[in-house]
C-alpha atoms as a PDB file:
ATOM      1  CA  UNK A   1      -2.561   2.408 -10.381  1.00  0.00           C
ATOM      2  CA  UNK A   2      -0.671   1.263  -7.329  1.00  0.00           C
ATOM      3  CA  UNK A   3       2.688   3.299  -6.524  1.00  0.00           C
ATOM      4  CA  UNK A   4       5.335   1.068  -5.812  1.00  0.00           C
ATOM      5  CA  UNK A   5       8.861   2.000  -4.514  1.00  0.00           C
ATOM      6  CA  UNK A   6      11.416  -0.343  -4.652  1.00  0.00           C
ATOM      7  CA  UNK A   7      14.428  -0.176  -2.264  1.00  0.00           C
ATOM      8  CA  UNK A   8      17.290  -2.492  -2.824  1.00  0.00           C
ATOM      9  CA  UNK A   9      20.603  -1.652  -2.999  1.00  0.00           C
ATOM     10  CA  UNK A  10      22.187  -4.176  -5.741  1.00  0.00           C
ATOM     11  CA  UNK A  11      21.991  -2.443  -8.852  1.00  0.00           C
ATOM     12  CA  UNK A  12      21.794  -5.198 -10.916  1.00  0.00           C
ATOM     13  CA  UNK A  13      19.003  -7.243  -8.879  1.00  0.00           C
ATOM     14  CA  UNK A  14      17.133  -3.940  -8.794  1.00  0.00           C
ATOM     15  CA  UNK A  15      17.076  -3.997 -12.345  1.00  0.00           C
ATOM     16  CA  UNK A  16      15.796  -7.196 -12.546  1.00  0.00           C
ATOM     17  CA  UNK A  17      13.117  -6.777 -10.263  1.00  0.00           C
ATOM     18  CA  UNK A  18      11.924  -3.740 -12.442  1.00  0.00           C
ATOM     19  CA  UNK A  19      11.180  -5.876 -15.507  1.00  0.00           C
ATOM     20  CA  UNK A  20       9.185  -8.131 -13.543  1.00  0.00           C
ATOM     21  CA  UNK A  21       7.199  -4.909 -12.015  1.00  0.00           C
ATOM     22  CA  UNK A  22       7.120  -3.435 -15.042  1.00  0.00           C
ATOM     23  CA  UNK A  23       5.032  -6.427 -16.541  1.00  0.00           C
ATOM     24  CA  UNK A  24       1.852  -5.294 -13.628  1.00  0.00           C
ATOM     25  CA  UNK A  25      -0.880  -3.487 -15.422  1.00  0.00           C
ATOM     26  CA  UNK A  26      -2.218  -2.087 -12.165  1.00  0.00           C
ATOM     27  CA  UNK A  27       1.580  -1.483 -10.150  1.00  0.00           C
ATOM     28  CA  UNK A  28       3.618   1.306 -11.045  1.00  0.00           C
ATOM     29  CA  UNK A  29       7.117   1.505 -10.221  1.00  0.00           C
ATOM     30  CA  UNK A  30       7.757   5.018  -9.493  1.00  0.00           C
ATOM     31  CA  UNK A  31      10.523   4.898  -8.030  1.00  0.00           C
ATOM     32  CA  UNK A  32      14.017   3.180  -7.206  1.00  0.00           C
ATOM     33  CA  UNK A  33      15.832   3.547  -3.965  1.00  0.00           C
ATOM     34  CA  UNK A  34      19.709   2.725  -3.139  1.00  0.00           C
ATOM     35  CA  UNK A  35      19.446   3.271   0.432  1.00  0.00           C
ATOM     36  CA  UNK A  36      17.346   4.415   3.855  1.00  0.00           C
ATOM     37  CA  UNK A  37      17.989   7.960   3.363  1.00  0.00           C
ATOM     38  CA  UNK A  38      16.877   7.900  -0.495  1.00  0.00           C
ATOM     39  CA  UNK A  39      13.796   6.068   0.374  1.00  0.00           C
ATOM     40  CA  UNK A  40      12.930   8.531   2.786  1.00  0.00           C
ATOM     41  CA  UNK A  41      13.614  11.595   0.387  1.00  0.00           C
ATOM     42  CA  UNK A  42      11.199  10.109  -2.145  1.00  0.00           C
ATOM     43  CA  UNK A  43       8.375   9.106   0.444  1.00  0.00           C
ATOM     44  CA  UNK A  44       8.741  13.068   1.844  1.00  0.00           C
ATOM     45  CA  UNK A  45       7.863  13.887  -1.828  1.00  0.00           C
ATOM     46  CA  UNK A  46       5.592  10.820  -3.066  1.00  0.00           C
ATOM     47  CA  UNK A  47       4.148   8.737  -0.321  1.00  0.00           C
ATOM     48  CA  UNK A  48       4.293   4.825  -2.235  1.00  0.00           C
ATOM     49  CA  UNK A  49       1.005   2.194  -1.592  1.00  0.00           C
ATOM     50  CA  UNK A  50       3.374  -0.782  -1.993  1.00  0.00           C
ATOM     51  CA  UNK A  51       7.126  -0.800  -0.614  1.00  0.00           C
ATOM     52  CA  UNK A  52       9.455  -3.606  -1.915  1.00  0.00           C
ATOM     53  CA  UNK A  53      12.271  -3.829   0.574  1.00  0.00           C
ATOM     54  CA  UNK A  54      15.442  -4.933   0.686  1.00  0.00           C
ATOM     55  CA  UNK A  55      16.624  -6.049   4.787  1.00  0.00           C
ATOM     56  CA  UNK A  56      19.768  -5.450   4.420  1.00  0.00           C
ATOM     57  CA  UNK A  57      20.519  -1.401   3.298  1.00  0.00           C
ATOM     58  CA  UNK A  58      24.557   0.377   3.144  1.00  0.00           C
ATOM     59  CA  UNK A  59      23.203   2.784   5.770  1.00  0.00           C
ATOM     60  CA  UNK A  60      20.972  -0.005   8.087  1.00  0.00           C
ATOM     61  CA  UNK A  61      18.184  -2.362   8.309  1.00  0.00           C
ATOM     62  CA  UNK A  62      15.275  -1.325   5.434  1.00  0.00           C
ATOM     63  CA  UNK A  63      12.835  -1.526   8.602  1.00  0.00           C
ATOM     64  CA  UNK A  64      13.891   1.499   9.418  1.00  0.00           C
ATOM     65  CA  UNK A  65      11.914   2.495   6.469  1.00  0.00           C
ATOM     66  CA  UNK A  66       9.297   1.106   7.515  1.00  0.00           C
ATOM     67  CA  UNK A  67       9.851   2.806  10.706  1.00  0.00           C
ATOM     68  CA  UNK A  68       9.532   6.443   9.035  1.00  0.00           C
ATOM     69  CA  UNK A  69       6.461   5.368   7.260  1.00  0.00           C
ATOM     70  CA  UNK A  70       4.427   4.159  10.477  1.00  0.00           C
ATOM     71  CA  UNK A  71       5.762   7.568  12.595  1.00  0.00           C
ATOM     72  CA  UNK A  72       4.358   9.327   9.052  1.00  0.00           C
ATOM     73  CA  UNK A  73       0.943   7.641   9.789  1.00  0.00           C
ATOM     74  CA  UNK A  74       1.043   6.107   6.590  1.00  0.00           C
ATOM     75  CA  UNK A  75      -0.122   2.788   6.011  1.00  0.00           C
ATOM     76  CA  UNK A  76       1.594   1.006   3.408  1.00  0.00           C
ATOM     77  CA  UNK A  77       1.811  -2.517   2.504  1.00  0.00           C
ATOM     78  CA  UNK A  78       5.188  -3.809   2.512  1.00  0.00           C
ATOM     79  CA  UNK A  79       7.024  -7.033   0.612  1.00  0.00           C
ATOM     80  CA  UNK A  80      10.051  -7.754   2.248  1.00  0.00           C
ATOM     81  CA  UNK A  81      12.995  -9.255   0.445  1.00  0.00           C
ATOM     82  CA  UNK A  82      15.214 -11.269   2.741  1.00  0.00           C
ATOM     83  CA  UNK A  83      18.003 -13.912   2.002  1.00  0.00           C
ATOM     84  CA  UNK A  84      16.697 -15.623   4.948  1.00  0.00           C
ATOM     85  CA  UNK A  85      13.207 -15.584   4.602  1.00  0.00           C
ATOM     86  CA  UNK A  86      12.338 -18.485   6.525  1.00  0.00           C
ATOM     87  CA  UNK A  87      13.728 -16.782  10.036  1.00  0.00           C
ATOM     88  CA  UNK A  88      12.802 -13.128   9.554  1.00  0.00           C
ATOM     89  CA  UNK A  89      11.229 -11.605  12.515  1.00  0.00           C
ATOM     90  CA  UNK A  90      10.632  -8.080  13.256  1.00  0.00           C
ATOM     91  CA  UNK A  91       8.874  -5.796  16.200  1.00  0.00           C
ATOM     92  CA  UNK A  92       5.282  -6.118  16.361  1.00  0.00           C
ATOM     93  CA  UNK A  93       4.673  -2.733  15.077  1.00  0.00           C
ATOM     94  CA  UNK A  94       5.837  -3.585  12.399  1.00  0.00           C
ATOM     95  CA  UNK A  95       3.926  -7.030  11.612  1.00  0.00           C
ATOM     96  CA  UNK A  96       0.897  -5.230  10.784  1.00  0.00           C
ATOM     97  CA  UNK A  97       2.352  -3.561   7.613  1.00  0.00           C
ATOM     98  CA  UNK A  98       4.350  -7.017   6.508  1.00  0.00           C
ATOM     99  CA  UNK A  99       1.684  -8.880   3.777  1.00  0.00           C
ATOM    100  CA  UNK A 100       4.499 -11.238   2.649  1.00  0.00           C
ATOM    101  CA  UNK A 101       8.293 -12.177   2.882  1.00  0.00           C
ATOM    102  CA  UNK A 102      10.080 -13.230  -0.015  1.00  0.00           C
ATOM    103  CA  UNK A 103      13.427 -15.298  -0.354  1.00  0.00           C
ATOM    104  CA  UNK A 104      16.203 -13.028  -2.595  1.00  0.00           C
ATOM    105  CA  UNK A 105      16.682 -15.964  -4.920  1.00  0.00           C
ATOM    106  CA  UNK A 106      12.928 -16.447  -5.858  1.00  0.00           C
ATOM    107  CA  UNK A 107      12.050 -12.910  -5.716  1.00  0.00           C
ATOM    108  CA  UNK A 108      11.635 -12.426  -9.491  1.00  0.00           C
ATOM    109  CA  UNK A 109       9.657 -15.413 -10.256  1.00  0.00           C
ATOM    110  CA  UNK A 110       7.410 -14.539  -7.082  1.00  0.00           C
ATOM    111  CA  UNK A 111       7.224 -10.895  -6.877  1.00  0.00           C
ATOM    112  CA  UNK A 112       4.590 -10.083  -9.615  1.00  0.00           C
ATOM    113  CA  UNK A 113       2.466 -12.910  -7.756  1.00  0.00           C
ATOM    114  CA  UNK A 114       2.503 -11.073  -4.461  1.00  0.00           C
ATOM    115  CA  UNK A 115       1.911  -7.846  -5.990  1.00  0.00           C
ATOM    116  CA  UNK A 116      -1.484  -9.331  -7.847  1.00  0.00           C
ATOM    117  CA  UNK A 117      -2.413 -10.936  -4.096  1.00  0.00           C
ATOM    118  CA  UNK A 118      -1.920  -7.421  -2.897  1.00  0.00           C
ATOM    119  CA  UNK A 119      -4.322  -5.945  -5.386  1.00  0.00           C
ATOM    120  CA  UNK A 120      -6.642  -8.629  -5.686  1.00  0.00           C
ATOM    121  CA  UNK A 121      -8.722  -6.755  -8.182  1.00  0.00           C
ATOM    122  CA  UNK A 122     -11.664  -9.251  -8.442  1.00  0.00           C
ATOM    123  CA  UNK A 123     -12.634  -7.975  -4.804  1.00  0.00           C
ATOM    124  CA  UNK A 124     -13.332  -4.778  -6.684  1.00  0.00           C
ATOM    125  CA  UNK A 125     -15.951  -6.134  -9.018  1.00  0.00           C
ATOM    126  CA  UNK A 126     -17.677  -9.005  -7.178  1.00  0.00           C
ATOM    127  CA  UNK A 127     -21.009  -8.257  -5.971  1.00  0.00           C
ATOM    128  CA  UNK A 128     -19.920  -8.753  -1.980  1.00  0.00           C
ATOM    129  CA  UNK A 129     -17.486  -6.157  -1.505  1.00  0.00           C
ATOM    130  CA  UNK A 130     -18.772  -4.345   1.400  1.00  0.00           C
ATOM    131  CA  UNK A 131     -19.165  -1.040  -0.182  1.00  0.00           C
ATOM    132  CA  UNK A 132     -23.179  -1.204  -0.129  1.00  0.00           C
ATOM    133  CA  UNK A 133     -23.550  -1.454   3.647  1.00  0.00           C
ATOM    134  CA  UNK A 134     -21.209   1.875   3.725  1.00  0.00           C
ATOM    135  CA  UNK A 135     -22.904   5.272   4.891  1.00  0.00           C
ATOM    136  CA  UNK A 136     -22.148   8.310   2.261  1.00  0.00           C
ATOM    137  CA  UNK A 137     -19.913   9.722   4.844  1.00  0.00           C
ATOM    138  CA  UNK A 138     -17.719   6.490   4.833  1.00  0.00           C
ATOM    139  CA  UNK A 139     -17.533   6.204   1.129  1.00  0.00           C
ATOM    140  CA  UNK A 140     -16.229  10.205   1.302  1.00  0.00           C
ATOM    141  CA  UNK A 141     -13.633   9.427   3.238  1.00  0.00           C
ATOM    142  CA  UNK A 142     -12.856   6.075   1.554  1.00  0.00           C
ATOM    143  CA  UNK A 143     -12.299   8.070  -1.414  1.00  0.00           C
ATOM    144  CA  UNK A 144     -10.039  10.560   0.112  1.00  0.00           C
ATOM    145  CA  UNK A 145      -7.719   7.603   1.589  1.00  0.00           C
ATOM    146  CA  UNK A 146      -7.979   6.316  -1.766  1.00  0.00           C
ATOM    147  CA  UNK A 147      -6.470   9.644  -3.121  1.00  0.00           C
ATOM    148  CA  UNK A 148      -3.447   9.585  -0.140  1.00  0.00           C
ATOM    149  CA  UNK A 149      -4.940  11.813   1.886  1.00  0.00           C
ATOM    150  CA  UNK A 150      -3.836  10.872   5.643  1.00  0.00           C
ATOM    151  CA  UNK A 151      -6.517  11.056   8.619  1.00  0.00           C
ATOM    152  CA  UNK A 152      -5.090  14.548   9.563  1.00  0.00           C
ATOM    153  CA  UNK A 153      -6.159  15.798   5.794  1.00  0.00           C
ATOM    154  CA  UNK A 154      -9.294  14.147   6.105  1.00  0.00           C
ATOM    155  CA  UNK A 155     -10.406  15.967   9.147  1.00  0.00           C
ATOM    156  CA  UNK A 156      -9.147  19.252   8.095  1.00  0.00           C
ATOM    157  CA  UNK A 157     -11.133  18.843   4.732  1.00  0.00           C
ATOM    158  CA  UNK A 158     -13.784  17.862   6.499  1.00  0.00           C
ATOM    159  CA  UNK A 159     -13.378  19.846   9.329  1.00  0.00           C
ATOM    160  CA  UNK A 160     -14.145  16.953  11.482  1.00  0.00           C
ATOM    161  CA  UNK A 161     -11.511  15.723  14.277  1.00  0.00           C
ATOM    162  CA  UNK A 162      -8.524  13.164  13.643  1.00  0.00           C
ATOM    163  CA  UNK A 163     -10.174  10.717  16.545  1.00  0.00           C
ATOM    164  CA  UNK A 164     -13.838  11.243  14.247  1.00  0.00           C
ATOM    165  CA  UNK A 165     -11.978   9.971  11.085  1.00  0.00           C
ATOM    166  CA  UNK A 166     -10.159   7.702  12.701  1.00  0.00           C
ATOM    167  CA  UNK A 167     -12.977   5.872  13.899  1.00  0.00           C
ATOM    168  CA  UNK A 168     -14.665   6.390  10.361  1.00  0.00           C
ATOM    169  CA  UNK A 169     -11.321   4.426   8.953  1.00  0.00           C
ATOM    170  CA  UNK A 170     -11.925   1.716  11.395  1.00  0.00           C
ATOM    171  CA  UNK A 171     -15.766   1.286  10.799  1.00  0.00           C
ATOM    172  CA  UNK A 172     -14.808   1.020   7.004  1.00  0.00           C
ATOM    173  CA  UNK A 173     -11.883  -1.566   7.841  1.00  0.00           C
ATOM    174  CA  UNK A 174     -14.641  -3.764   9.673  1.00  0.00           C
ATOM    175  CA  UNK A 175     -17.246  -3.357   7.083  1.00  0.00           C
ATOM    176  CA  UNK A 176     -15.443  -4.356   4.489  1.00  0.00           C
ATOM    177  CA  UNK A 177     -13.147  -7.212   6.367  1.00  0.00           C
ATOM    178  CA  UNK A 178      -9.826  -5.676   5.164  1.00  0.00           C
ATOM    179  CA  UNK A 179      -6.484  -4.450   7.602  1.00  0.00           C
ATOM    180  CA  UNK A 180      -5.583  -1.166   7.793  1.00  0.00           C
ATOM    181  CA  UNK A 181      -2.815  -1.516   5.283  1.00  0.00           C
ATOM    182  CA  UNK A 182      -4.944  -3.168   2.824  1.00  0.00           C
ATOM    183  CA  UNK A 183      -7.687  -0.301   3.103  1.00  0.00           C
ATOM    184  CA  UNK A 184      -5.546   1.892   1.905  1.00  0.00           C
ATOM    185  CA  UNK A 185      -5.052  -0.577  -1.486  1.00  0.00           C
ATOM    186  CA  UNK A 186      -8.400  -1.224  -1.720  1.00  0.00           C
ATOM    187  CA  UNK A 187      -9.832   2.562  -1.908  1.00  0.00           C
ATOM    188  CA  UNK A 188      -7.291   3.321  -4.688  1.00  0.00           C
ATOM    189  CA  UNK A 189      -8.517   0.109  -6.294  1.00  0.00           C
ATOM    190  CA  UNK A 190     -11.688   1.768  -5.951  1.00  0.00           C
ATOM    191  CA  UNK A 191     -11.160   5.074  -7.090  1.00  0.00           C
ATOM    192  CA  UNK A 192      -9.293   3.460 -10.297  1.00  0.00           C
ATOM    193  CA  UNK A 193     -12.225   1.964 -10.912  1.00  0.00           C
ATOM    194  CA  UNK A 194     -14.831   4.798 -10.400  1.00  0.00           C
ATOM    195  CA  UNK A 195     -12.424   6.596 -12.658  1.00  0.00           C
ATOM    196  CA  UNK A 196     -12.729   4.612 -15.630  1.00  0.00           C
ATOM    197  CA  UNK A 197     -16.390   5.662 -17.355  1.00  0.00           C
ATOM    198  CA  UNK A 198     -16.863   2.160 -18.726  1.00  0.00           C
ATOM    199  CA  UNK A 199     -17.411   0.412 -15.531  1.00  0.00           C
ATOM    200  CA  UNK A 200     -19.998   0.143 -13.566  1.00  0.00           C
ATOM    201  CA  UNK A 201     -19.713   1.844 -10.185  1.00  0.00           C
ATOM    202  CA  UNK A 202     -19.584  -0.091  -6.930  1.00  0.00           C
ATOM    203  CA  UNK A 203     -21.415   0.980  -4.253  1.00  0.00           C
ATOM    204  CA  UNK A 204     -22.369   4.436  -5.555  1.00  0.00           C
ATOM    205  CA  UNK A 205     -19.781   7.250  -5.860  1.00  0.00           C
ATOM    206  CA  UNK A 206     -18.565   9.382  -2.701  1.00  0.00           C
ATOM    207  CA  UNK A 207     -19.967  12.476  -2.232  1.00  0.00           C
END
């Protein structure tokens, strides 16, 4: 299941947008931020897959969440919320980690839609998903991304270096056609689907 961590300010709205979260079978909404600083105290403790973020934060711009995540090395996908959707820019760094901006006032009807676009679970059981033409080495560390770990963890697991799992990430990114961000989404897809005895297992387990 996806962690997602919601930071918006508006109490009410938040609400809101937690009933339509709540209704995802494969999204969980951990947790609830009010602010930059609080969404940085839960990430130090639970590092989210999905962020839903409000622009416009008491104590700054909710990029600067975004920010911490990226100087983290953690690749997250990110929904921004923005009453002016239709003119948002931001820095290129951040572009990557942006899969969709959504206006305030059509954020309930549209947010569970994003969220399913983000998972696109039917990638996990069609038969072209990449995950044959993977060495066993690449599925290992796909599963490890797919249980948080960050490239740092990897290589000191595997005691391999940062620059040897790094390239393994971006090997597995062009095998299987997906961004960096969405890597990340897709091995927990993965592993929540290895997990479950009834299925069938795509491209053989990780060793």
């Amino acid at each position: 299941m996806l962690r997602v961590l919601l930071v918006e300010d508006e109490r009410m709205f938040a609400e809101m947008l937690s009933y339509s979260l709540a209704a995802q079978p494969f999204a969980d909404l951990y947790a609830i931020a009010a602010s930059i600083q609080e969404a940085r105290d839960i990430i130090a403790k639970t590092v989210p897959d999905v962020v839903v973020l409000d622009l416009d934060l008491p104590d700054g711009s909710g990029l600067e969440v975004v920010d911490t995540l990226l100087q983290a090395g953690h690749e997250v996908s990110v929904i921004v919320l923005s009453a002016s959707a239709e003119t948002f820019t931001c820095a290129d760094r951040f572009a990557p980690s942006i899969k969709e901006v959504i206006p305030k006032s059509a954020a309930y009807d549209r947010l569970r839609a994003a969220i399913l676009r983000l998972m696109d679970p039917a990638g996990i059981d069609g038969a072209d998903t990449g995950f044959e033409s993977l060495t066993q080495r690449e599925l290992e560390v796909l599963g490890m991304i797919g249980e948080g770990m960050t490239s740092q963890q990897i290589a000191t697991k595997l005691t391999r270096s940062v620059d040897t799992i790094t390239t393994h990430r971006k090997n597995i990114a062009a095998k299987l056609r997906v961004s960096g961000a969405k890597l990340v989404i897709l091995a927990r897809q993965r592993n929540i689907f290895l997990s479950n005895p009834l299925r069938a297992t795509p491209g053989g387990p990780p060793h």
